[in-house]
PDB file of N, CA and C in Angstrom:
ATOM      1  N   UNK A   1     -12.303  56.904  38.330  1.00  0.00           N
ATOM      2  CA  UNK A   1     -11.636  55.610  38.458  1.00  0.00           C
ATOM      3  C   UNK A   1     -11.267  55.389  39.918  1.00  0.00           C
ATOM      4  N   UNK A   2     -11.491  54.405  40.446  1.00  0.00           N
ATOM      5  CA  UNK A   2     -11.243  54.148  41.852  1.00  0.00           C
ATOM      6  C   UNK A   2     -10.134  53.160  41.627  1.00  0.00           C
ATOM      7  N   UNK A   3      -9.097  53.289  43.282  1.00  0.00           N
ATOM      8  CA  UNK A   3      -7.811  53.013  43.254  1.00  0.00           C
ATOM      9  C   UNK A   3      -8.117  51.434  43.060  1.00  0.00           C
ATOM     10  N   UNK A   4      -6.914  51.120  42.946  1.00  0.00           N
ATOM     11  CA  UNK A   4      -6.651  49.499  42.656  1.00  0.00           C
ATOM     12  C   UNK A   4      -6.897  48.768  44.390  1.00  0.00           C
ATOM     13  N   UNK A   5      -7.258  47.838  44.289  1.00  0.00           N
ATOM     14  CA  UNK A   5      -8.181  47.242  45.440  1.00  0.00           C
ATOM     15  C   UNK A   5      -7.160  45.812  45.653  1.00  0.00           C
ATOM     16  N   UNK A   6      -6.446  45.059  46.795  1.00  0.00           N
ATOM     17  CA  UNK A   6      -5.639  44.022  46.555  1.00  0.00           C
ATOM     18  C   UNK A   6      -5.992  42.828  47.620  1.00  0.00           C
ATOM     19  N   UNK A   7      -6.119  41.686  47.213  1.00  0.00           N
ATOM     20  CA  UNK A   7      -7.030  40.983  47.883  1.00  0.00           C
ATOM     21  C   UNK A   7      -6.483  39.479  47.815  1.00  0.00           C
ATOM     22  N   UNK A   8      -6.465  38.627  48.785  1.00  0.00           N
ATOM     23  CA  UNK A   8      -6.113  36.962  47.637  1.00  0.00           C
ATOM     24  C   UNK A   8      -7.337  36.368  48.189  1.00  0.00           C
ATOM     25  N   UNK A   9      -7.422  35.449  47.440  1.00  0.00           N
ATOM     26  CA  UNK A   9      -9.368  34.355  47.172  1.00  0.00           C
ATOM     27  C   UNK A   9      -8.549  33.241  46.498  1.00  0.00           C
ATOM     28  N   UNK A  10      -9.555  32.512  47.202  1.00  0.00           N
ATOM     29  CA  UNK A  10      -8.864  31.280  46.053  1.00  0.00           C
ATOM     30  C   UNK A  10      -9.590  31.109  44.779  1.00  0.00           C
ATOM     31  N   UNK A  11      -9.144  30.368  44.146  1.00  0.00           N
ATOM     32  CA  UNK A  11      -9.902  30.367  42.568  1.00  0.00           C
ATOM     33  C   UNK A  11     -10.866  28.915  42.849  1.00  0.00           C
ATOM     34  N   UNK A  12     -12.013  29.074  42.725  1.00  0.00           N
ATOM     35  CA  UNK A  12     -12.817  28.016  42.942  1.00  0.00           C
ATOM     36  C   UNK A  12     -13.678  27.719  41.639  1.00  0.00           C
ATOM     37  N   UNK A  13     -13.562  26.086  41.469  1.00  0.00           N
ATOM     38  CA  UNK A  13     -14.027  25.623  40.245  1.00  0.00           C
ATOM     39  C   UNK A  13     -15.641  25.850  39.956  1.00  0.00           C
ATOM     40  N   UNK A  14     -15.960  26.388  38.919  1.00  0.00           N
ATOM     41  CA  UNK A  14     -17.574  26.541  38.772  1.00  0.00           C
ATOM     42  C   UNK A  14     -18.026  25.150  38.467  1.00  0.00           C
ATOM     43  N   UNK A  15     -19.293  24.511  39.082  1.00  0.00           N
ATOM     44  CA  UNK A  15     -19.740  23.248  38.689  1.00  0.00           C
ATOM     45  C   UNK A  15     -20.842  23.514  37.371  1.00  0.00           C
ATOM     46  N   UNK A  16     -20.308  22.789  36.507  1.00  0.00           N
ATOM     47  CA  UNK A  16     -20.970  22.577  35.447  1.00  0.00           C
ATOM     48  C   UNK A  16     -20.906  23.396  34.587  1.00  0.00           C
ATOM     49  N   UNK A  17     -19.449  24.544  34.512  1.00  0.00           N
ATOM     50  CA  UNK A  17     -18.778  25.297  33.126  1.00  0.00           C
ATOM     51  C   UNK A  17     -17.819  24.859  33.320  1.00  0.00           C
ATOM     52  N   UNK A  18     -16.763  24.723  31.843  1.00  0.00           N
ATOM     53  CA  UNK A  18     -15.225  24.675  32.064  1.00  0.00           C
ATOM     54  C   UNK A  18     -15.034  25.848  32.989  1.00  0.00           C
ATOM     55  N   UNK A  19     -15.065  26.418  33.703  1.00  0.00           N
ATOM     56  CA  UNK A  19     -14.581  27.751  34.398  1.00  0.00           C
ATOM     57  C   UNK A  19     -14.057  28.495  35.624  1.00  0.00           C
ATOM     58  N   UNK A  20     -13.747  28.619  36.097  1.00  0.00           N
ATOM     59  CA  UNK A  20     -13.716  28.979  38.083  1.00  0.00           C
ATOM     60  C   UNK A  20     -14.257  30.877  38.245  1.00  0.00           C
ATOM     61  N   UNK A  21     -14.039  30.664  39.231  1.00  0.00           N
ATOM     62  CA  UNK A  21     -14.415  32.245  40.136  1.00  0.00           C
ATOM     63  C   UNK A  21     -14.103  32.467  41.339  1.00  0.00           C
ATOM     64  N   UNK A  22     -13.707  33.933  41.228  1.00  0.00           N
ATOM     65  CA  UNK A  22     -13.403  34.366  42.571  1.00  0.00           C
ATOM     66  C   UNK A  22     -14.651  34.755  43.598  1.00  0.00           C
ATOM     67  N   UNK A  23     -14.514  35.324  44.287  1.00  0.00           N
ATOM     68  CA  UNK A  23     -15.644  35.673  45.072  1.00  0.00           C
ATOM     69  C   UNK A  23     -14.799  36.978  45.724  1.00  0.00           C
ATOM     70  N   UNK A  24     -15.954  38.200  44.972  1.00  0.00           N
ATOM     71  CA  UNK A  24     -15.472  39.650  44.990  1.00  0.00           C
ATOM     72  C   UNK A  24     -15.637  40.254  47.229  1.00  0.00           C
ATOM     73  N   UNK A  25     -14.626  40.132  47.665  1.00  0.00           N
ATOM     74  CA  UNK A  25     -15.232  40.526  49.216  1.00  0.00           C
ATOM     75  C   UNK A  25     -15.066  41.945  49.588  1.00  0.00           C
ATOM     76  N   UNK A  26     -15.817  42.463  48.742  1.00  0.00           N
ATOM     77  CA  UNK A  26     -16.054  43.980  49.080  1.00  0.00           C
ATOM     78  C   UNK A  26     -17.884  44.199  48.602  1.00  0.00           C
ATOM     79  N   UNK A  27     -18.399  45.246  48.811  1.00  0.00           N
ATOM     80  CA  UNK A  27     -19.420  45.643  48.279  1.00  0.00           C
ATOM     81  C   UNK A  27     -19.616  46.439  47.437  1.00  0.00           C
ATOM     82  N   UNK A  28     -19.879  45.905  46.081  1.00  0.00           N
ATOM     83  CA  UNK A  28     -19.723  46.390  44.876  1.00  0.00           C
ATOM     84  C   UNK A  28     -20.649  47.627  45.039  1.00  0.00           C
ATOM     85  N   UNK A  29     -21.850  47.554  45.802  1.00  0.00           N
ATOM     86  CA  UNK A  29     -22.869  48.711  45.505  1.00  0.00           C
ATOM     87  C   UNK A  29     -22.046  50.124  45.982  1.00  0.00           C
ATOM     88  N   UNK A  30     -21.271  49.914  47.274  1.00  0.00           N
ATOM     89  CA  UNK A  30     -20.847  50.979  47.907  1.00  0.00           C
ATOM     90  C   UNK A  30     -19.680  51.468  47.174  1.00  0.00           C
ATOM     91  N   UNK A  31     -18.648  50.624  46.647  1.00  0.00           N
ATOM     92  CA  UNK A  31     -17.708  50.841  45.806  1.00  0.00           C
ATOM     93  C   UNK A  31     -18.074  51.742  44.485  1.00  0.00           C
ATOM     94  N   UNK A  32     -19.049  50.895  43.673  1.00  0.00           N
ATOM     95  CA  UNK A  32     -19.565  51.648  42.367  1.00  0.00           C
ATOM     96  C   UNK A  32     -20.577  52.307  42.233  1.00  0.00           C
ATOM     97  N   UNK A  33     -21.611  52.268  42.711  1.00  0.00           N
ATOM     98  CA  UNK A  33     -22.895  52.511  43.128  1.00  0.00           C
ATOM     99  C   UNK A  33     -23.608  51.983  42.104  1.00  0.00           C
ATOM    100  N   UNK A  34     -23.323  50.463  42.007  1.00  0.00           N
ATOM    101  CA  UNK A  34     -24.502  49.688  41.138  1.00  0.00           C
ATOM    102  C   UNK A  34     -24.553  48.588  41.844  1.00  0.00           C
ATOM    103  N   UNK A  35     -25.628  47.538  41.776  1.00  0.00           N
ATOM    104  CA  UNK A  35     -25.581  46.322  41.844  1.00  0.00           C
ATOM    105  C   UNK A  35     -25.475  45.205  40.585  1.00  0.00           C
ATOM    106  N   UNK A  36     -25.052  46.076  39.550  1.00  0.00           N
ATOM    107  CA  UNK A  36     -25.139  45.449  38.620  1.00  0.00           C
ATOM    108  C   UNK A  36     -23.941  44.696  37.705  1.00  0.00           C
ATOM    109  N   UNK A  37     -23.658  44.426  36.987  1.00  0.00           N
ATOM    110  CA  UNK A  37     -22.156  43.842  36.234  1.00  0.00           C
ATOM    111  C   UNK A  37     -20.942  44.916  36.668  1.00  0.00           C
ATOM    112  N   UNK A  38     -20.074  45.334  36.701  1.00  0.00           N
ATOM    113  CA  UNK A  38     -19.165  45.861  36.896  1.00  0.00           C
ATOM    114  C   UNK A  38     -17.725  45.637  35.703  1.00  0.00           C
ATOM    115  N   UNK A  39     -17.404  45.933  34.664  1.00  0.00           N
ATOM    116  CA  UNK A  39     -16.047  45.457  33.826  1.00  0.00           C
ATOM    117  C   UNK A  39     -14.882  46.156  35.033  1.00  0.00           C
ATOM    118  N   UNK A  40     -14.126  45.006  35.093  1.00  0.00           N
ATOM    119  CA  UNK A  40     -12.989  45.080  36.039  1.00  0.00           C
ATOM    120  C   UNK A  40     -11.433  44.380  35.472  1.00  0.00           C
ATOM    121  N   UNK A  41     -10.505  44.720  35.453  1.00  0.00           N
ATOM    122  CA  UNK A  41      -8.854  45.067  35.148  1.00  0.00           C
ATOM    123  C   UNK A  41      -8.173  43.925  36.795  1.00  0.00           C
ATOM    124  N   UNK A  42      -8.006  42.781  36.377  1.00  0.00           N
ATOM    125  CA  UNK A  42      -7.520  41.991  37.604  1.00  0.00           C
ATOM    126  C   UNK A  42      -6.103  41.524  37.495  1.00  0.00           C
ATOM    127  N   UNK A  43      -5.272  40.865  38.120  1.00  0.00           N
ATOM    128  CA  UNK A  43      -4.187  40.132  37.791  1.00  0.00           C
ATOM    129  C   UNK A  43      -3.840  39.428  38.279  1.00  0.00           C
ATOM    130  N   UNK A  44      -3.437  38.018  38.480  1.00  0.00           N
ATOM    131  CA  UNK A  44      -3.360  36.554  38.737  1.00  0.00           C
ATOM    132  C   UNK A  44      -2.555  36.016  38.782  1.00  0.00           C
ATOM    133  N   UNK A  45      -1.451  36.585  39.690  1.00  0.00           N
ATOM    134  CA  UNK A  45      -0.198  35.649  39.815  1.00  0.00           C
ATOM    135  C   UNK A  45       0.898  36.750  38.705  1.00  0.00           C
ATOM    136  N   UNK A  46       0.380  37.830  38.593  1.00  0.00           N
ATOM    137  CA  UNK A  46       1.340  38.770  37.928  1.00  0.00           C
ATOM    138  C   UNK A  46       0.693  38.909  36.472  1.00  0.00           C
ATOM    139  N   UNK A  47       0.029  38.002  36.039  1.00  0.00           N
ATOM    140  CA  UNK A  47      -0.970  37.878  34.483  1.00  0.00           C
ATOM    141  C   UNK A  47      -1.926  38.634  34.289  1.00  0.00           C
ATOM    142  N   UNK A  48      -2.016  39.967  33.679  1.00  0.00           N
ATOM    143  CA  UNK A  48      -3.154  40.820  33.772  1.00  0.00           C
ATOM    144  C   UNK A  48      -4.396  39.638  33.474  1.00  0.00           C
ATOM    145  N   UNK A  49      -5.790  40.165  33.494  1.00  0.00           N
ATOM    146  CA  UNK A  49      -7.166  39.633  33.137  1.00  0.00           C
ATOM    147  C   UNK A  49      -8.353  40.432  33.071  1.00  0.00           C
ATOM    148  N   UNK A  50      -8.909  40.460  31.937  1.00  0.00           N
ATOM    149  CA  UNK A  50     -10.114  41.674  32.102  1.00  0.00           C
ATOM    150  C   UNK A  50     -11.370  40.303  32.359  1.00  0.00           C
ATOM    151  N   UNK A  51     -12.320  41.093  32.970  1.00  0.00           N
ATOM    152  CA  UNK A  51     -13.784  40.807  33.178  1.00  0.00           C
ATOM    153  C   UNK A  51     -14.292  41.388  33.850  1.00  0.00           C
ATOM    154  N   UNK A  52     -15.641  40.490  34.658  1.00  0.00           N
ATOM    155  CA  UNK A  52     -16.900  41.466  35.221  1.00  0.00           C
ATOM    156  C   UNK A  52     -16.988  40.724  36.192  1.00  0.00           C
ATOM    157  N   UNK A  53     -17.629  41.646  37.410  1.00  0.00           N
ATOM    158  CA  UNK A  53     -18.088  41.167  38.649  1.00  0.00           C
ATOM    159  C   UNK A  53     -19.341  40.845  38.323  1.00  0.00           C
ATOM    160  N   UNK A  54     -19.975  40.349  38.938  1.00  0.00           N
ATOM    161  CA  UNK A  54     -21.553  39.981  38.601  1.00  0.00           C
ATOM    162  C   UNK A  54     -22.255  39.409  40.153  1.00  0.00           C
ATOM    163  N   UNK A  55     -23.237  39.484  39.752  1.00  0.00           N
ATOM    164  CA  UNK A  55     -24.144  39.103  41.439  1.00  0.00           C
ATOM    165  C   UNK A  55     -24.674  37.594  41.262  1.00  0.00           C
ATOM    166  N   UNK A  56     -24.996  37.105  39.850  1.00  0.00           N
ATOM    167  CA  UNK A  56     -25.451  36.061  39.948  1.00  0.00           C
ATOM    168  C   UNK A  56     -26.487  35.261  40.935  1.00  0.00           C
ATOM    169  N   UNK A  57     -27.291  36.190  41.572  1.00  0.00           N
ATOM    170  CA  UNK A  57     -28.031  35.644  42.366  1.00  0.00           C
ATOM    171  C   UNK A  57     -27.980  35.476  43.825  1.00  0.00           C
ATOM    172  N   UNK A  58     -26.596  35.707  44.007  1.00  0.00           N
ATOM    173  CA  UNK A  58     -25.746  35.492  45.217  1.00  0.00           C
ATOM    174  C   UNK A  58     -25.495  36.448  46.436  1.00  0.00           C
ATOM    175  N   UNK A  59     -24.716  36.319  47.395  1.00  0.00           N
ATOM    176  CA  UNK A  59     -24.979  37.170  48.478  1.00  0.00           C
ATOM    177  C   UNK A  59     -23.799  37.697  48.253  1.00  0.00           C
ATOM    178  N   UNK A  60     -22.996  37.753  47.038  1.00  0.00           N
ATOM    179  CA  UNK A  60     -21.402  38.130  46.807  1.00  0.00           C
ATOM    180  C   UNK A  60     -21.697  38.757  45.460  1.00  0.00           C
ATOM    181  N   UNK A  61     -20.350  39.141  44.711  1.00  0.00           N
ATOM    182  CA  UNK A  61     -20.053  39.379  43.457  1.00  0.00           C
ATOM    183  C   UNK A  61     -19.150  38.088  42.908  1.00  0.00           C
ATOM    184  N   UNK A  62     -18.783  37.960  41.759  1.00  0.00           N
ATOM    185  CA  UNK A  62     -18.058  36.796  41.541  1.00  0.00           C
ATOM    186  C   UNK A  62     -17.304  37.181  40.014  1.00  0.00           C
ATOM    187  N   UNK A  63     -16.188  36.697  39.935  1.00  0.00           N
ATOM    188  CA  UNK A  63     -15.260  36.842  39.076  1.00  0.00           C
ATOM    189  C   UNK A  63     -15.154  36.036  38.377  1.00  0.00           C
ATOM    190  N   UNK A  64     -16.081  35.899  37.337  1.00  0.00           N
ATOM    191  CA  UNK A  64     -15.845  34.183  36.272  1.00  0.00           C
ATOM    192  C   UNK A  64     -14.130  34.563  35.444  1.00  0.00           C
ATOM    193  N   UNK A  65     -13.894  33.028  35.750  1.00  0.00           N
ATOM    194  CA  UNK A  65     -12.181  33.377  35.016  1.00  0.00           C
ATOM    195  C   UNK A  65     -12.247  32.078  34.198  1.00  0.00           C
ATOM    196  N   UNK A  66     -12.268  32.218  32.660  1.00  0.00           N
ATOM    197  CA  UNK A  66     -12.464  31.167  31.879  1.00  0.00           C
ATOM    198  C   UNK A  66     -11.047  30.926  31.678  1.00  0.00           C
TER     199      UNK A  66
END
């Protein structure tokens, strides 16, 4: 388990889901050694939140927060 990581991003609206996302600014490969989904333990203003990092295509990871 790697330590807790603390960061602020703004929450940016996804176009064309009800949804937003963060944008993960670390490198997931070097962190986990995948490029792939990641399940991740976040919290939002003090509100725990589970989900996944994901690459989506992108030059980032991203945090969908429904």
């Amino acid at each position: 388990m790697n330590e807790p990581l603390e960061f602020e991003a703004p929450l940016k609206a996804h176009k064309g889901m009800d949804a937003h996302f963060i944008e993960f600014p670390f490198d997931v490969e070097k962190l986990y050694g995948t490029r792939g989904q990641v399940k991740v333990k976040a919290t939002f203003d003090g509100v725990p939140y589970r989900g996944s990092l994901a690459k989506m295509g992108h030059h980032c990871h991203f945090l969908l927060v429904r």
